[in-house]
C-alpha atoms as a PDB file:
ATOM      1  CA  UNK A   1     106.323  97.430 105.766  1.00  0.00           C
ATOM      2  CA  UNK A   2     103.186  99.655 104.874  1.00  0.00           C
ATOM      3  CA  UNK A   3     101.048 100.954 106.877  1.00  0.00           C
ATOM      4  CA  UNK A   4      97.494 101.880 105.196  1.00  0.00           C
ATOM      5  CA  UNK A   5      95.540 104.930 104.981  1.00  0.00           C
ATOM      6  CA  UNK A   6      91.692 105.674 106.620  1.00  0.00           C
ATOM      7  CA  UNK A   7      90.407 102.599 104.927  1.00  0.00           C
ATOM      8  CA  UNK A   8      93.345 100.441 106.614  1.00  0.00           C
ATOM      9  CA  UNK A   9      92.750  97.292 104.132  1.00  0.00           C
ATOM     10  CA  UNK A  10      96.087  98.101 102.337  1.00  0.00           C
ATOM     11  CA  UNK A  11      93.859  97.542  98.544  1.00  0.00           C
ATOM     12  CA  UNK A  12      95.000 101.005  97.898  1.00  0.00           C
ATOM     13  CA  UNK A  13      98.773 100.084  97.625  1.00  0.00           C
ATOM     14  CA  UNK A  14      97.995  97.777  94.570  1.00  0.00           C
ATOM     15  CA  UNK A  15      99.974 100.337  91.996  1.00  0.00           C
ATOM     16  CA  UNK A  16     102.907 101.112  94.407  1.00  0.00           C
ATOM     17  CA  UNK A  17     103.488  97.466  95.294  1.00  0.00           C
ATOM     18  CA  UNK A  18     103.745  96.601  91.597  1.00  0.00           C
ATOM     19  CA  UNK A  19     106.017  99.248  90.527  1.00  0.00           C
ATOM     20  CA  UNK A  20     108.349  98.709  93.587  1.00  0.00           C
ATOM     21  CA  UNK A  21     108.443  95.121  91.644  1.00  0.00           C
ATOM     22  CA  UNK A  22     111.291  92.617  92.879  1.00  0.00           C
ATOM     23  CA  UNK A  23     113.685  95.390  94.256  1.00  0.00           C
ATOM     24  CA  UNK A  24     111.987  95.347  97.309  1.00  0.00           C
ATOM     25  CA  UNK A  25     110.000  93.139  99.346  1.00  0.00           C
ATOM     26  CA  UNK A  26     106.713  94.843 100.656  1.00  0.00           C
ATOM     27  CA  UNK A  27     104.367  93.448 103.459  1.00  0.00           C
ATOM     28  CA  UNK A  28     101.083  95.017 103.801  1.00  0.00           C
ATOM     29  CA  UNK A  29      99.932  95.473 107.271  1.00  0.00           C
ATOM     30  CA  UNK A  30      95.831  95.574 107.358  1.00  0.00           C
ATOM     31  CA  UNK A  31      94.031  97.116 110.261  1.00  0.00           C
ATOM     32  CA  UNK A  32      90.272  95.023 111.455  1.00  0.00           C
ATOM     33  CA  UNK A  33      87.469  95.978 109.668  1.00  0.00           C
ATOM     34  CA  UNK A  34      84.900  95.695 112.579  1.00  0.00           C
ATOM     35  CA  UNK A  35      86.588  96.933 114.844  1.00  0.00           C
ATOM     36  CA  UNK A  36      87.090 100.672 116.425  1.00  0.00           C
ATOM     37  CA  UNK A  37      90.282 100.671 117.615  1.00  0.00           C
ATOM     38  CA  UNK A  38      92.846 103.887 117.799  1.00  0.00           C
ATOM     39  CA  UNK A  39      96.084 104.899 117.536  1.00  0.00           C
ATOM     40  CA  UNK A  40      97.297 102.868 120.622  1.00  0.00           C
ATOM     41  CA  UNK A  41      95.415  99.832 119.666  1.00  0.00           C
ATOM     42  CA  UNK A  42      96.307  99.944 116.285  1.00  0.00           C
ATOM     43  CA  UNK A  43     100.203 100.648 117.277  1.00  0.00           C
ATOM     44  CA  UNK A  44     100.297  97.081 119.380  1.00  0.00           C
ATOM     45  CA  UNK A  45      98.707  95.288 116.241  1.00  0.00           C
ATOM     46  CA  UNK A  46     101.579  96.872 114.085  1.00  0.00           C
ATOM     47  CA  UNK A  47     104.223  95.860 116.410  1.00  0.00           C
ATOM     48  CA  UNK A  48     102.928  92.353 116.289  1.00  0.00           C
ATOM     49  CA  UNK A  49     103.147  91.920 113.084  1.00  0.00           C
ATOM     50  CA  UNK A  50     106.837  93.679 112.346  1.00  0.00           C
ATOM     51  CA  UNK A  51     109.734  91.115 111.207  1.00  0.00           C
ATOM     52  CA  UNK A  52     111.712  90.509 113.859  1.00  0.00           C
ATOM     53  CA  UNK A  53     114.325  88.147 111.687  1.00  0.00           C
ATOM     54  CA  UNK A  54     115.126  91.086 109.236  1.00  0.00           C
ATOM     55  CA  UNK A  55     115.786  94.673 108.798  1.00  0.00           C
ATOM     56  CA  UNK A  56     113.341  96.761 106.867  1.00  0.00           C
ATOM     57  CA  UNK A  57     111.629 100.377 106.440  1.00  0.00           C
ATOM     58  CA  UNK A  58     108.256 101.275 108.270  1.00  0.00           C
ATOM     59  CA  UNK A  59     106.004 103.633 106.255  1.00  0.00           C
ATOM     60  CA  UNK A  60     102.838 105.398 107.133  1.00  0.00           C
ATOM     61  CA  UNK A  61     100.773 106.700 104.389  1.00  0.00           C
ATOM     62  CA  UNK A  62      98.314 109.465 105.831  1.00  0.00           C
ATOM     63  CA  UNK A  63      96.170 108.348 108.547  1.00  0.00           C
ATOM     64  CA  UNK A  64      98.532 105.908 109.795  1.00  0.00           C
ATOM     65  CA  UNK A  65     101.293 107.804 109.709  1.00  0.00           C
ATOM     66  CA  UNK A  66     101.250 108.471 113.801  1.00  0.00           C
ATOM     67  CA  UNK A  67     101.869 105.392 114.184  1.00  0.00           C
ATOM     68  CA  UNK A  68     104.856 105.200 112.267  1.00  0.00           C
ATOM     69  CA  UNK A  69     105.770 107.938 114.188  1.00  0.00           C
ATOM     70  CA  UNK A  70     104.707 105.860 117.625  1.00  0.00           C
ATOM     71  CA  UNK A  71     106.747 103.138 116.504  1.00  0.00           C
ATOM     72  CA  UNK A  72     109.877 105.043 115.445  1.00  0.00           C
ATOM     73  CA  UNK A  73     110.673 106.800 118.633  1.00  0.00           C
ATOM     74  CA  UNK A  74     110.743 103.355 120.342  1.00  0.00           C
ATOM     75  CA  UNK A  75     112.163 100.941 117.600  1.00  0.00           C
ATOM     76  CA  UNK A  76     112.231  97.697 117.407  1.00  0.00           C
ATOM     77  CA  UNK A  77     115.086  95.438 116.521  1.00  0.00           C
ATOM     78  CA  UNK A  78     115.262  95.572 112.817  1.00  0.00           C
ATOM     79  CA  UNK A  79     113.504  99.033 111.832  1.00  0.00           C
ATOM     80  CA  UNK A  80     116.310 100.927 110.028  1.00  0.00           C
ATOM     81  CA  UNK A  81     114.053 103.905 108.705  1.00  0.00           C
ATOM     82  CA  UNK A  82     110.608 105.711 108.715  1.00  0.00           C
ATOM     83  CA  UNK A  83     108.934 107.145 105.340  1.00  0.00           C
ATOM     84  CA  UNK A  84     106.031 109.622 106.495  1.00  0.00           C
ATOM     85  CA  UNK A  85     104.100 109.635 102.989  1.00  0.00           C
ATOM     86  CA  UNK A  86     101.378 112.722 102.885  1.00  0.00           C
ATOM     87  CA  UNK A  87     100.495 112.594 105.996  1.00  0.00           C
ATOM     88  CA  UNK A  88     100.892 114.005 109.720  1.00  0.00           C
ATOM     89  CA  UNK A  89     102.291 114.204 113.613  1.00  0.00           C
ATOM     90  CA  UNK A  90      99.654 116.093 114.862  1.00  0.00           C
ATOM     91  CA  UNK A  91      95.954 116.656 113.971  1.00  0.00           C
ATOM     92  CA  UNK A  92      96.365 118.441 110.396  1.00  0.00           C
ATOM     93  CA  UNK A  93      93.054 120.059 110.692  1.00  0.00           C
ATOM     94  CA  UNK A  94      93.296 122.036 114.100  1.00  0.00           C
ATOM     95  CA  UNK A  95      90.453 124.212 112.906  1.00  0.00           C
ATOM     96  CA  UNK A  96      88.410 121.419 113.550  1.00  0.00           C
ATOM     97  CA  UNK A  97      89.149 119.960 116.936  1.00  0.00           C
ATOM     98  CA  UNK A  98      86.008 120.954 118.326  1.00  0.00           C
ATOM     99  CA  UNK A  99      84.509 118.830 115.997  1.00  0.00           C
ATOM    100  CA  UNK A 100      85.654 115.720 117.058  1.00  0.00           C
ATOM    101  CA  UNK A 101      82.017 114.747 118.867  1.00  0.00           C
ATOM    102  CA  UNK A 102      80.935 115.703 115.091  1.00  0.00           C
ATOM    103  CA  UNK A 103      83.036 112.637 113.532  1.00  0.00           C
ATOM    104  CA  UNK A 104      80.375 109.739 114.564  1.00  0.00           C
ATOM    105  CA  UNK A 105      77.912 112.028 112.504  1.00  0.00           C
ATOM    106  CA  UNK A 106      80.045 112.105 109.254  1.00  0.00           C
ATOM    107  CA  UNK A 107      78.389 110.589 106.008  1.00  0.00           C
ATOM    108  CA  UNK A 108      81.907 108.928 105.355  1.00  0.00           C
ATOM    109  CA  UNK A 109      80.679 106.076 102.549  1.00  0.00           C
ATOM    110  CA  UNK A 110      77.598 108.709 101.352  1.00  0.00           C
ATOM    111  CA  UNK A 111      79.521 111.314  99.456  1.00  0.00           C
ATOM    112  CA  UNK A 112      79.477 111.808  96.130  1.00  0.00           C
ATOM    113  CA  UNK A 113      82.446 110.251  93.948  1.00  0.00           C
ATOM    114  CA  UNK A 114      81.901 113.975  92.144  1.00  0.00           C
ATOM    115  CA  UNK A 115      83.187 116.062  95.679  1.00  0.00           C
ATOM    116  CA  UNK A 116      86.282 113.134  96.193  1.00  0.00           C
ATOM    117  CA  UNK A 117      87.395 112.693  93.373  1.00  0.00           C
ATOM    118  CA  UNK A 118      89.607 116.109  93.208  1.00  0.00           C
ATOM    119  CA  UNK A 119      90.485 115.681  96.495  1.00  0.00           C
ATOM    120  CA  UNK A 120      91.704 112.252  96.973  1.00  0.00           C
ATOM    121  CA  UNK A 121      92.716 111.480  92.630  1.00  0.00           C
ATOM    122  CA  UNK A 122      93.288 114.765  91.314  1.00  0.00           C
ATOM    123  CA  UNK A 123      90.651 113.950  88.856  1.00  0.00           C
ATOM    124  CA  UNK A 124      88.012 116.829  88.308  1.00  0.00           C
ATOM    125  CA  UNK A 125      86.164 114.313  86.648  1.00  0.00           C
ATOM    126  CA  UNK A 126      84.613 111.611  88.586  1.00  0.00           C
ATOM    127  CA  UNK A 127      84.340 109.309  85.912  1.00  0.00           C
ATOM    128  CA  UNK A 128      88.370 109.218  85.138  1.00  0.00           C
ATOM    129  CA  UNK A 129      88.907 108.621  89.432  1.00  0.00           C
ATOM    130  CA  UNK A 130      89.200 104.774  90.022  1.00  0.00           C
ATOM    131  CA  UNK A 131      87.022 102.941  91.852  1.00  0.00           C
ATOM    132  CA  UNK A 132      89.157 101.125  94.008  1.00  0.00           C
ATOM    133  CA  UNK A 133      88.860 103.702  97.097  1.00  0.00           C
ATOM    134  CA  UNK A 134      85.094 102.554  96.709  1.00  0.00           C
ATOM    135  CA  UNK A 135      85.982  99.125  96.856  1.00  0.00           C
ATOM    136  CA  UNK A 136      88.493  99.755  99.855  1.00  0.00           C
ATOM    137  CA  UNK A 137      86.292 101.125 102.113  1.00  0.00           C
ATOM    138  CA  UNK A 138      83.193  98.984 101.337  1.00  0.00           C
ATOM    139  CA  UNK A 139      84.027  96.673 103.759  1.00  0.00           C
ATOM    140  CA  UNK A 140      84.921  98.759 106.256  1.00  0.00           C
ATOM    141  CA  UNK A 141      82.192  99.615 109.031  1.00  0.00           C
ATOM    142  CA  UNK A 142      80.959 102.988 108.720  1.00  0.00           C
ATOM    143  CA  UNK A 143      81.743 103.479 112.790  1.00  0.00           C
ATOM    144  CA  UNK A 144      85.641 102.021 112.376  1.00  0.00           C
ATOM    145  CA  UNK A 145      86.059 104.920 109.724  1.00  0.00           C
ATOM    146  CA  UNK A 146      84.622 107.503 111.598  1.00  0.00           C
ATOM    147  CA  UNK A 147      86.425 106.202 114.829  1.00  0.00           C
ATOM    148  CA  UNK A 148      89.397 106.807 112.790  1.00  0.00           C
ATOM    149  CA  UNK A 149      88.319 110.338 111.655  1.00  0.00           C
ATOM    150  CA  UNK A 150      87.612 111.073 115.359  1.00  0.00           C
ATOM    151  CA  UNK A 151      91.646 109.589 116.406  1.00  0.00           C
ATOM    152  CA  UNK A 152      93.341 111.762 113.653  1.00  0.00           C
ATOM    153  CA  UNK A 153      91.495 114.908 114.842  1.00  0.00           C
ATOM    154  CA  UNK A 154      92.952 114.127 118.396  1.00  0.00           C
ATOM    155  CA  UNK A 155      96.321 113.252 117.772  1.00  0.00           C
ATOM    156  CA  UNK A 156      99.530 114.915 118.180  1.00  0.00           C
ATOM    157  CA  UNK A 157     102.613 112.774 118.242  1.00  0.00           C
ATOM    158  CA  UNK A 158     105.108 116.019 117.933  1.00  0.00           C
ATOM    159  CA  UNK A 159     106.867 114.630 120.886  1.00  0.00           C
ATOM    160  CA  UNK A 160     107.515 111.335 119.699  1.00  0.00           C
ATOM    161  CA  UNK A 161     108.468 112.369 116.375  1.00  0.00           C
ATOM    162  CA  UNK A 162     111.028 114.582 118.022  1.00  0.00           C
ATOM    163  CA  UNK A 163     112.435 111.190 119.718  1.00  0.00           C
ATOM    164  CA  UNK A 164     112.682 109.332 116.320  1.00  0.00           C
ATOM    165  CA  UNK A 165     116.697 108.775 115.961  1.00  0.00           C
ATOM    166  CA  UNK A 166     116.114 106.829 112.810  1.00  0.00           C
ATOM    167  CA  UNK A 167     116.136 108.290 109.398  1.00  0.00           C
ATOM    168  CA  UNK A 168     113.316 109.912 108.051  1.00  0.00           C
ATOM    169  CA  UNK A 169     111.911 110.564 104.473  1.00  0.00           C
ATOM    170  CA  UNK A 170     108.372 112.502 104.081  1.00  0.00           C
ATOM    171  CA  UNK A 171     107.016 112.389 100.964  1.00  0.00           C
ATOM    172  CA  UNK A 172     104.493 115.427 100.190  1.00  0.00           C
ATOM    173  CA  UNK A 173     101.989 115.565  97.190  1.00  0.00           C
ATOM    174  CA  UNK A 174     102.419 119.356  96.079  1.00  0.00           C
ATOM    175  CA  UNK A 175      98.638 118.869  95.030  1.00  0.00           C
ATOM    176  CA  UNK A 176      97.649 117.353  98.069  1.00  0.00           C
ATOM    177  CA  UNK A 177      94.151 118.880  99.047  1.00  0.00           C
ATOM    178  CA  UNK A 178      93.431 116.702 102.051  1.00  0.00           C
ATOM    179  CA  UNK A 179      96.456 117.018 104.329  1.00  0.00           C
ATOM    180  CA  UNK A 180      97.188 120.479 104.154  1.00  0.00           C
ATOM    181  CA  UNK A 181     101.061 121.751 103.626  1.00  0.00           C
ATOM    182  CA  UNK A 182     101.427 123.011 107.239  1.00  0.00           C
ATOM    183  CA  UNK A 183     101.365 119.269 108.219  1.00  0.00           C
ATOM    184  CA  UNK A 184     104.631 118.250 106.061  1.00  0.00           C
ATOM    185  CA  UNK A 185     105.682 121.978 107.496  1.00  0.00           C
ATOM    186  CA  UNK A 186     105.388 121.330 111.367  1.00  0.00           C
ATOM    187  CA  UNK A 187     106.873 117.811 110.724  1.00  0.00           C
ATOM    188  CA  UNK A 188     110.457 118.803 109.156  1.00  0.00           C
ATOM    189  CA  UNK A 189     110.388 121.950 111.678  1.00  0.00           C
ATOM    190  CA  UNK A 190     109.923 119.274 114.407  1.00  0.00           C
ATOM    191  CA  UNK A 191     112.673 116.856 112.510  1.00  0.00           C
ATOM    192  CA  UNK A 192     115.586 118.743 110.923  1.00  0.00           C
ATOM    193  CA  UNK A 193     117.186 115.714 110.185  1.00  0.00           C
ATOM    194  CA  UNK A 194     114.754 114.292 108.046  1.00  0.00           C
ATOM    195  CA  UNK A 195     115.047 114.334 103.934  1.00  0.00           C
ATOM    196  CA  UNK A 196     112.092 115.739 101.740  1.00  0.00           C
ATOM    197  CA  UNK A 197     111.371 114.959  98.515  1.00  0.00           C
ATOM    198  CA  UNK A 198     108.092 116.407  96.719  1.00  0.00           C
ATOM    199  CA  UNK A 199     105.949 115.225  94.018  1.00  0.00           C
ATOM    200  CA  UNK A 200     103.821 116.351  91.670  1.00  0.00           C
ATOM    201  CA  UNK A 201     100.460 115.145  92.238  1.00  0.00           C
ATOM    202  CA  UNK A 202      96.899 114.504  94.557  1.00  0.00           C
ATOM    203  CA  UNK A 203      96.780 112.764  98.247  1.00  0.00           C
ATOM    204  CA  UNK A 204      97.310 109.351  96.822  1.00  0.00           C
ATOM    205  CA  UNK A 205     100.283 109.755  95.552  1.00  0.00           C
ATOM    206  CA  UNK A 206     101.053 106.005  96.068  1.00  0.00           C
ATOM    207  CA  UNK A 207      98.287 105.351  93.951  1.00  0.00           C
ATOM    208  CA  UNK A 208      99.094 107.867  91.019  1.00  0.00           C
ATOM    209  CA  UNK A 209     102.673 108.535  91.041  1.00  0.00           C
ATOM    210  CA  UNK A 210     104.107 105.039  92.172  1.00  0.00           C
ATOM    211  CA  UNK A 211     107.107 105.095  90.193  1.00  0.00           C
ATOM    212  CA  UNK A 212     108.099 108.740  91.211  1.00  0.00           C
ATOM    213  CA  UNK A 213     107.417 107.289  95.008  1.00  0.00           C
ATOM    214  CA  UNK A 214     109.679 104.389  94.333  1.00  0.00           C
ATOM    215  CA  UNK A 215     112.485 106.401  93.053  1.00  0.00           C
ATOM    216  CA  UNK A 216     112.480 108.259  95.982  1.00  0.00           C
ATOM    217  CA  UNK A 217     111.891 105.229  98.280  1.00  0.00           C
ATOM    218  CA  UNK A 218     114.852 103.819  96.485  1.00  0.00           C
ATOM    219  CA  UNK A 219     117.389 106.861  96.599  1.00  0.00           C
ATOM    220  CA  UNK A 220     116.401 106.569 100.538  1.00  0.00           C
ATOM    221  CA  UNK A 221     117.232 103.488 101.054  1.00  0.00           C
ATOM    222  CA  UNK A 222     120.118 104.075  99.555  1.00  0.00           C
ATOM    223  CA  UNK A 223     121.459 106.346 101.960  1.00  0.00           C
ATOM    224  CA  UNK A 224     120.647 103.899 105.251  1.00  0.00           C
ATOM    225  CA  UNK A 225     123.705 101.670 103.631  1.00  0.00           C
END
């Protein structure tokens, strides 16, 4: 089961889904387009959509990976494992809490492919970063992202992550620029248990290192038996 990033249409996992090919079985769990819900809301519409006639592995991929979190330290039948994939229990930017009022200001759609493109691809060049994280959040109202933007700089799910029994991978993108390494940090500090695998490359490292992520989702699921 994957959980999207800030977009939340699940277009982005394109790459990873392929590569993961017919070894496993991945369902894509989109969040509404038009609608500005948070982490709470957007927990309940995860939970109704979870298999409840099969086991399977819950991951959150940056923004939504609080509710992974949410969801694995009260489980559902079924859920055998959580994979926290660049992303955060708490707000990863604590610098900026104050901002939070700030968020229904941002210029979210409006910024220049040149400024994101190192950032989210990796890509100094603008013109080698795909266009599909255009195409993801086109659809997506401007308020619903910055609703979102608003949600991640007030959460902190430390205690629930604390709770999770279940195993736990996090997956960190040692040139991740958007979720700093203090987030991974406080997460494993918070989780002993958990394993932690790194790889080489930007924030979506779904996107351009699937088959290193599906080696590593594979040697974890390995290890749930």
């Amino acid at each position: 089961m994957l959980l999207p990033g800030l977009d939340g249409t699940g277009k982005l996992f394109a790459q990873f889904v392929a590569a993961l090919g017919s070894a496993i079985d991945p369902q894509i769990i989109k969040y509404p387009v038009d609608r500005r819900l948070g982490y709470g809301e957007l927990e309940q519409l995860v939970r109704a959509e979870l298999p409840r006639d099969r086991r399977y592995m819950l991951l959150g991929e940056s923004f939504s990976g609080p509710i992974a979190i949410r969801i694995g330290a009260d489980p559902p039948a079924g859920l055998i494992g959580i994979i926290l994939c660049v992303t955060f229990a708490k707000n990863p930017y604590p610098w900026l809490g104050w901002a939070r009022p700030l968020a229904a200001c941002l210029p979210v759609k409006s910024l220049p492919r040149w400024f994101r493109a190192p950032f989210m691809w990796g890509a100094a060049d603008p013109n080698r970063a795909p266009v599909k994280l255009d195409r993801a959040t086109a659809a997506v109202d401007d308020a619903v992202l910055r609703h979102r933007i608003a949600a991640l700089l007030a959460v902190d799910e430390t205690a629930a992550l604390a709770r999770i029994e279940l195993p736990i991978l996090v997956l960190r993108a040692t040139g991740d620029h958007v979720i700093p390494y203090a987030a991974a940090r406080h997460m494993l500090r918070t989780q002993t248990r958990a394993q932690h695998v790194e790889i080489d490359g930007p924030h979506l490292l779904l996107q351009t290192r699937p088959e290193e992520c599906k080696a590593a989702v594979t040697r974890f699921m390995q290890t749930l038996g």
